[in-house]
C-alpha atoms as a PDB file:
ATOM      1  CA  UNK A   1      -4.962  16.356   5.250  1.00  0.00           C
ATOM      2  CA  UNK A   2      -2.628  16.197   8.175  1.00  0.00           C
ATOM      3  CA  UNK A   3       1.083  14.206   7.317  1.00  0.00           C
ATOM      4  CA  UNK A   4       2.894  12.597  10.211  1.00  0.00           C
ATOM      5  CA  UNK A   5       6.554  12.371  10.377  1.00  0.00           C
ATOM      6  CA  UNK A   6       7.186   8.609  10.576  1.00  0.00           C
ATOM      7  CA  UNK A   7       9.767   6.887   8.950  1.00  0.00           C
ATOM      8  CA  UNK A   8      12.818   8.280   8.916  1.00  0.00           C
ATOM      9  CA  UNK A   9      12.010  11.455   8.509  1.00  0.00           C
ATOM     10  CA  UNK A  10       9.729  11.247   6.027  1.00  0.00           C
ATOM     11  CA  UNK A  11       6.365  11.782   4.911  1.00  0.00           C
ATOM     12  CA  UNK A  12       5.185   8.327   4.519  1.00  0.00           C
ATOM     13  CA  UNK A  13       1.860   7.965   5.785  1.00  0.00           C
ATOM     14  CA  UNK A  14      -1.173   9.939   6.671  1.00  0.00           C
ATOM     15  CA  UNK A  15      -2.374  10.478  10.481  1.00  0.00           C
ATOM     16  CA  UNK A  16      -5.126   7.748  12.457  1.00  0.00           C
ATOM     17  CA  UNK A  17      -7.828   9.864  11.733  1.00  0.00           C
ATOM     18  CA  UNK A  18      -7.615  10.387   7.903  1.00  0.00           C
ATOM     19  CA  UNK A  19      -5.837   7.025   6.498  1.00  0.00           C
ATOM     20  CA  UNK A  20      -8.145   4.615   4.658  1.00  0.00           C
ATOM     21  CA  UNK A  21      -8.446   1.071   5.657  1.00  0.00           C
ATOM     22  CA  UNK A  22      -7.582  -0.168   2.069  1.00  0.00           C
ATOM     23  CA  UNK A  23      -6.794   1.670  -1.089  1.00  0.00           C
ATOM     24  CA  UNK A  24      -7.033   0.631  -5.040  1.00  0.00           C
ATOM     25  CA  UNK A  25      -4.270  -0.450  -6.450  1.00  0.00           C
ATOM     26  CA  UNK A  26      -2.725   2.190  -8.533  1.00  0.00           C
ATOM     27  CA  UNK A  27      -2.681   1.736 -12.679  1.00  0.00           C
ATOM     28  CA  UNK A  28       0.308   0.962 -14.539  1.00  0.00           C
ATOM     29  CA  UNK A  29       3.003   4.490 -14.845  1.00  0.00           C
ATOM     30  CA  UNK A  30       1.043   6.104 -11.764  1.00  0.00           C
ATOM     31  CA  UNK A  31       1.816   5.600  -8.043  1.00  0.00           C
ATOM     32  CA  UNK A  32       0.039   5.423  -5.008  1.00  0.00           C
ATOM     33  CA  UNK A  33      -1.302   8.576  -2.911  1.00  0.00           C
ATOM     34  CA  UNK A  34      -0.624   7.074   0.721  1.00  0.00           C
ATOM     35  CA  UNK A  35       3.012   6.136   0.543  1.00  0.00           C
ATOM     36  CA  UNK A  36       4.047   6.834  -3.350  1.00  0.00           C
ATOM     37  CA  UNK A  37       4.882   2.948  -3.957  1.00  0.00           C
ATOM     38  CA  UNK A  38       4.311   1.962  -7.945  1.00  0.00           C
ATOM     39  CA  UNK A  39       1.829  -0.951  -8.870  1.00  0.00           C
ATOM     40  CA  UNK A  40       4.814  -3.209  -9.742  1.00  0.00           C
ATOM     41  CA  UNK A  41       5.940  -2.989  -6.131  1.00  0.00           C
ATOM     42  CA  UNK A  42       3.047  -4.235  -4.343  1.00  0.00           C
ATOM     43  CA  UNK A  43       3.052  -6.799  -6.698  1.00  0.00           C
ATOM     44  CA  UNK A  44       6.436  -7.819  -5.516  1.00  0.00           C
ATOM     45  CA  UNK A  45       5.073  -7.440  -1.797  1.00  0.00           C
ATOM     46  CA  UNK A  46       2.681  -9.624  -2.689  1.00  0.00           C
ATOM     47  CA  UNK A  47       4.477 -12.045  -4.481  1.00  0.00           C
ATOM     48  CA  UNK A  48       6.900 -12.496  -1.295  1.00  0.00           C
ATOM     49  CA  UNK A  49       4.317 -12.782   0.974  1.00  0.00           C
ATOM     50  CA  UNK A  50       5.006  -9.463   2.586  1.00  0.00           C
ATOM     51  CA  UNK A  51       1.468  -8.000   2.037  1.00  0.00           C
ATOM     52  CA  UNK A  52      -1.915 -10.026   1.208  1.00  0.00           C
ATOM     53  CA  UNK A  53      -4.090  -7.993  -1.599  1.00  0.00           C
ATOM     54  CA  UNK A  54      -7.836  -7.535  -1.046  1.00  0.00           C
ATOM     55  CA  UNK A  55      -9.756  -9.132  -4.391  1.00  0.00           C
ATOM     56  CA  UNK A  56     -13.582  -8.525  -5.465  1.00  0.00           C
ATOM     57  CA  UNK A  57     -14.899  -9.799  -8.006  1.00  0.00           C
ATOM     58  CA  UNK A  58     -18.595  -9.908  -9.079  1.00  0.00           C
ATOM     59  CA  UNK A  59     -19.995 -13.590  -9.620  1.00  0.00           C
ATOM     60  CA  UNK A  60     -19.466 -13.899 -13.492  1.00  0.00           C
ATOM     61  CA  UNK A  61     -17.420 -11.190 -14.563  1.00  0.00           C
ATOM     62  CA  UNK A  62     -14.005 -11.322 -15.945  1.00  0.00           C
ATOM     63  CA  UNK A  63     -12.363  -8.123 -13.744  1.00  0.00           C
ATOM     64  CA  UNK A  64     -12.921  -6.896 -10.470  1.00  0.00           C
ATOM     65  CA  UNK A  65     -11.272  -4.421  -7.845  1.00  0.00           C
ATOM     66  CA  UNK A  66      -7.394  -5.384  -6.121  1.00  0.00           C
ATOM     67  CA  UNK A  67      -7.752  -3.378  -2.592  1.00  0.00           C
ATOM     68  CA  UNK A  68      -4.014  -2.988  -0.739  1.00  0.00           C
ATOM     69  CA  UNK A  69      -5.282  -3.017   3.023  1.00  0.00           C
ATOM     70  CA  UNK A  70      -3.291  -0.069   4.510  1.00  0.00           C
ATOM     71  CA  UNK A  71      -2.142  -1.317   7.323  1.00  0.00           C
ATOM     72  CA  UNK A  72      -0.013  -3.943   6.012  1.00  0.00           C
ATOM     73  CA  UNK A  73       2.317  -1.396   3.870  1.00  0.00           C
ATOM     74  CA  UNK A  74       2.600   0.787   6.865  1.00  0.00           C
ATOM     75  CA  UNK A  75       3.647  -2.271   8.895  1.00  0.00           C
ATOM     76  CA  UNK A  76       6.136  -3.997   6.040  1.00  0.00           C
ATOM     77  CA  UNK A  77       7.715  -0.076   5.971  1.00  0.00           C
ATOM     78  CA  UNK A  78       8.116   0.413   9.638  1.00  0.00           C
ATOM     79  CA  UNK A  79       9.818  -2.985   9.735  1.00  0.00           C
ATOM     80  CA  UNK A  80      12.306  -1.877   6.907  1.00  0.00           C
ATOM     81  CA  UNK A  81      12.568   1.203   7.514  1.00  0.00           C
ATOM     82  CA  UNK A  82      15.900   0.713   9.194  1.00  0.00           C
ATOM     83  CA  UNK A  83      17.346  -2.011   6.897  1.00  0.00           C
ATOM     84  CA  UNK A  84      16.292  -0.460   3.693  1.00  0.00           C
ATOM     85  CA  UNK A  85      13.740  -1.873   1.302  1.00  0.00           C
ATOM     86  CA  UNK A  86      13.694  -4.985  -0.675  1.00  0.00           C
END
């Protein structure tokens, strides 16, 4: 997988041609693969309206899948990249 050099410097996000449109959200203690942010972050994003989470659920059942749309982080990053996050 091919890294581009963003943000700063750093090694945030993976090029156009190999970056998913959404991702799981990661479980609790483990971080994300796309831009290493923790579980209780993008709850935070989400939270202050910074990021809107992708929810399925089956019809019926108690749990279902939280998808973080990729775009969204890359975008809420690039905008505070410069002013620092939070």
């Amino acid at each position: 997988m091919r890294v581009e050099n963003q943000l700063n410097g750093s090694h945030l996000y993976a090029s156009t041609d190999t970056r998913p449109v959404s991702f799981r959200l990661p479980k609790p203690g483990e971080r994300d693969p796309y831009f290493g942010l923790s579980r209780t972050f993008y709850y935070e994003l989400e939270k202050a309206g910074e990021i809107r989470f992708i929810r399925l659920k089956k019809r019926g059942y108690a749990r279902g899948v939280v998808l973080i749309p990729f775009d969204q982080v890359r975008s809420y990053l690039q905008r505070n990249a410069s002013t620092g996050l939070g």
